[in-house]
Protein backbone atom coordinates (compact mmCIF):
# COMPACT_ATOMS: atom_id res chain seq x y z
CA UNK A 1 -86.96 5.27 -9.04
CA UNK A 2 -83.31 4.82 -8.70
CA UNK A 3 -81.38 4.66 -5.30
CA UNK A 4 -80.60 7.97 -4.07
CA UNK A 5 -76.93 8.56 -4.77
CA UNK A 6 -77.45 7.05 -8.53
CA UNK A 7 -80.21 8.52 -9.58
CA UNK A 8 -79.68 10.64 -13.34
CA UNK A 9 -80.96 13.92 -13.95
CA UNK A 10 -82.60 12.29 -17.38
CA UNK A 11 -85.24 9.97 -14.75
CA UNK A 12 -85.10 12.98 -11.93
CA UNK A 13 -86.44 15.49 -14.71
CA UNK A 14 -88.48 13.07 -16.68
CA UNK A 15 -86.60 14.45 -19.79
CA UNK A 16 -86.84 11.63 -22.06
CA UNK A 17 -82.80 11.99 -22.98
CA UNK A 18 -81.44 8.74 -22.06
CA UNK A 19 -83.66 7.22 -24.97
CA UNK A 20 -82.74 9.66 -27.85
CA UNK A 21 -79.56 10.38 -26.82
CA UNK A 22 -79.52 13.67 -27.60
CA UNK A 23 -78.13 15.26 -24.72
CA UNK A 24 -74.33 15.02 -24.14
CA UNK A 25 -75.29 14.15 -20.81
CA UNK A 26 -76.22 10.98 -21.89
CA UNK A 27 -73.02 10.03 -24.63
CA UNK A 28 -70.55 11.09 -21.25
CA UNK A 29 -72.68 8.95 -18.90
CA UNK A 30 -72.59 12.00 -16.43
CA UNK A 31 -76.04 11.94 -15.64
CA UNK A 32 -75.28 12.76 -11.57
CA UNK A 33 -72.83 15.64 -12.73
CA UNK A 34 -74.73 17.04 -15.23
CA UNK A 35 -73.69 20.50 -14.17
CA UNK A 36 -70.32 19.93 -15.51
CA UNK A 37 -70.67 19.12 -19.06
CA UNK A 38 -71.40 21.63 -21.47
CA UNK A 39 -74.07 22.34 -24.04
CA UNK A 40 -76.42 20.07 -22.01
CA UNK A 41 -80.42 19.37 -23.16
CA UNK A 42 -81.85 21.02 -20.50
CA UNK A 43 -85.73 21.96 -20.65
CA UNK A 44 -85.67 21.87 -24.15
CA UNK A 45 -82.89 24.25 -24.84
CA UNK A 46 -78.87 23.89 -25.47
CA UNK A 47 -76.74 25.35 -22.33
CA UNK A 48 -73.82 26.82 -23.42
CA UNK A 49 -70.05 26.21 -21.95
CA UNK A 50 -69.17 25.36 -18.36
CA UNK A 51 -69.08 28.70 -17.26
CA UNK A 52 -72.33 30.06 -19.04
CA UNK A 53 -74.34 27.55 -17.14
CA UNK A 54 -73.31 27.87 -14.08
CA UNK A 55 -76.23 30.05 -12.40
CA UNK A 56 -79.09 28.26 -13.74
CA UNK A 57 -77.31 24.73 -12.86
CA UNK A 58 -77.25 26.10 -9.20
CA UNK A 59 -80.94 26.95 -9.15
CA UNK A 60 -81.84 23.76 -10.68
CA UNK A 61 -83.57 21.39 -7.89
CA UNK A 62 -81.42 17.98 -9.60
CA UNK A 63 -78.70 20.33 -8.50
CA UNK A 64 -79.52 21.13 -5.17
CA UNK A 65 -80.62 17.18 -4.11
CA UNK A 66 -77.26 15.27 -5.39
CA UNK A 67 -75.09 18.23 -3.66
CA UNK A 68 -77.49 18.00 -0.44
CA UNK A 69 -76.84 14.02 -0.61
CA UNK A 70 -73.24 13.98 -0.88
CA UNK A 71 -73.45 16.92 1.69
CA UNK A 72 -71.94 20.03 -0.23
CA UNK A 73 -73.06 23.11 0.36
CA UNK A 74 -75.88 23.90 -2.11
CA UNK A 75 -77.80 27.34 -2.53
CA UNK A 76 -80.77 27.08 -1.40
CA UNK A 77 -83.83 25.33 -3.15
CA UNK A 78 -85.14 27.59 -6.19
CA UNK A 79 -87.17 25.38 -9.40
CA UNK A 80 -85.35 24.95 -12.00
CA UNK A 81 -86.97 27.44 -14.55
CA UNK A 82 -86.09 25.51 -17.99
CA UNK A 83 -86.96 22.27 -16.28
CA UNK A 84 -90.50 23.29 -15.07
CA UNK A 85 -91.63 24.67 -18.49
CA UNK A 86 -90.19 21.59 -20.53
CA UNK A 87 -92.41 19.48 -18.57
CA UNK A 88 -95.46 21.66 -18.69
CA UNK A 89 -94.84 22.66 -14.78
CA UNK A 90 -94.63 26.33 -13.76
């Protein structure tokens, strides 16, 4: 696993992205600021703009463990529902 501070929400959600390429994620090499780019491949399904995301980005636990390492405030820990049922947890 990758050191703390680098680590990519592709290998912290086992999502298999950063070897199709499919999620913008990847092409933007933003994979510790995921939140921020829109229509992201997350959990199988297309997230719309910025601003559509933002509430499921916030409960997401990749979320909540780079804004707990770089110390910024974070809600507090809630699964990520799109994650869990892409990768057959729920």
């Amino acid at each position: 696993m990758e050191s703390n501070k680098n680590m990519k929400c592709w290998n912290y959600n086992a999502c298999g992205h950063e070897l199709d390429s499919l999620c913008p994620t990847v092409h933007e090499k933003a994979g510790n600021s995921c939140w921020l780019v829109e229509k992201t491949l997350c959990g199988g399904k297309v997230h719309g703009e910025r601003t559509q995301k933002t509430k499921s980005c916030e409960g997401c636990a990749f979320y909540i463990y780079i804004h707990l390492l770089n110390s910024r405030p974070a809600p507090a820990h809630q699964p990520c529902p799109t994650i869990g049922r892409a990768a057959g947890r729920t």
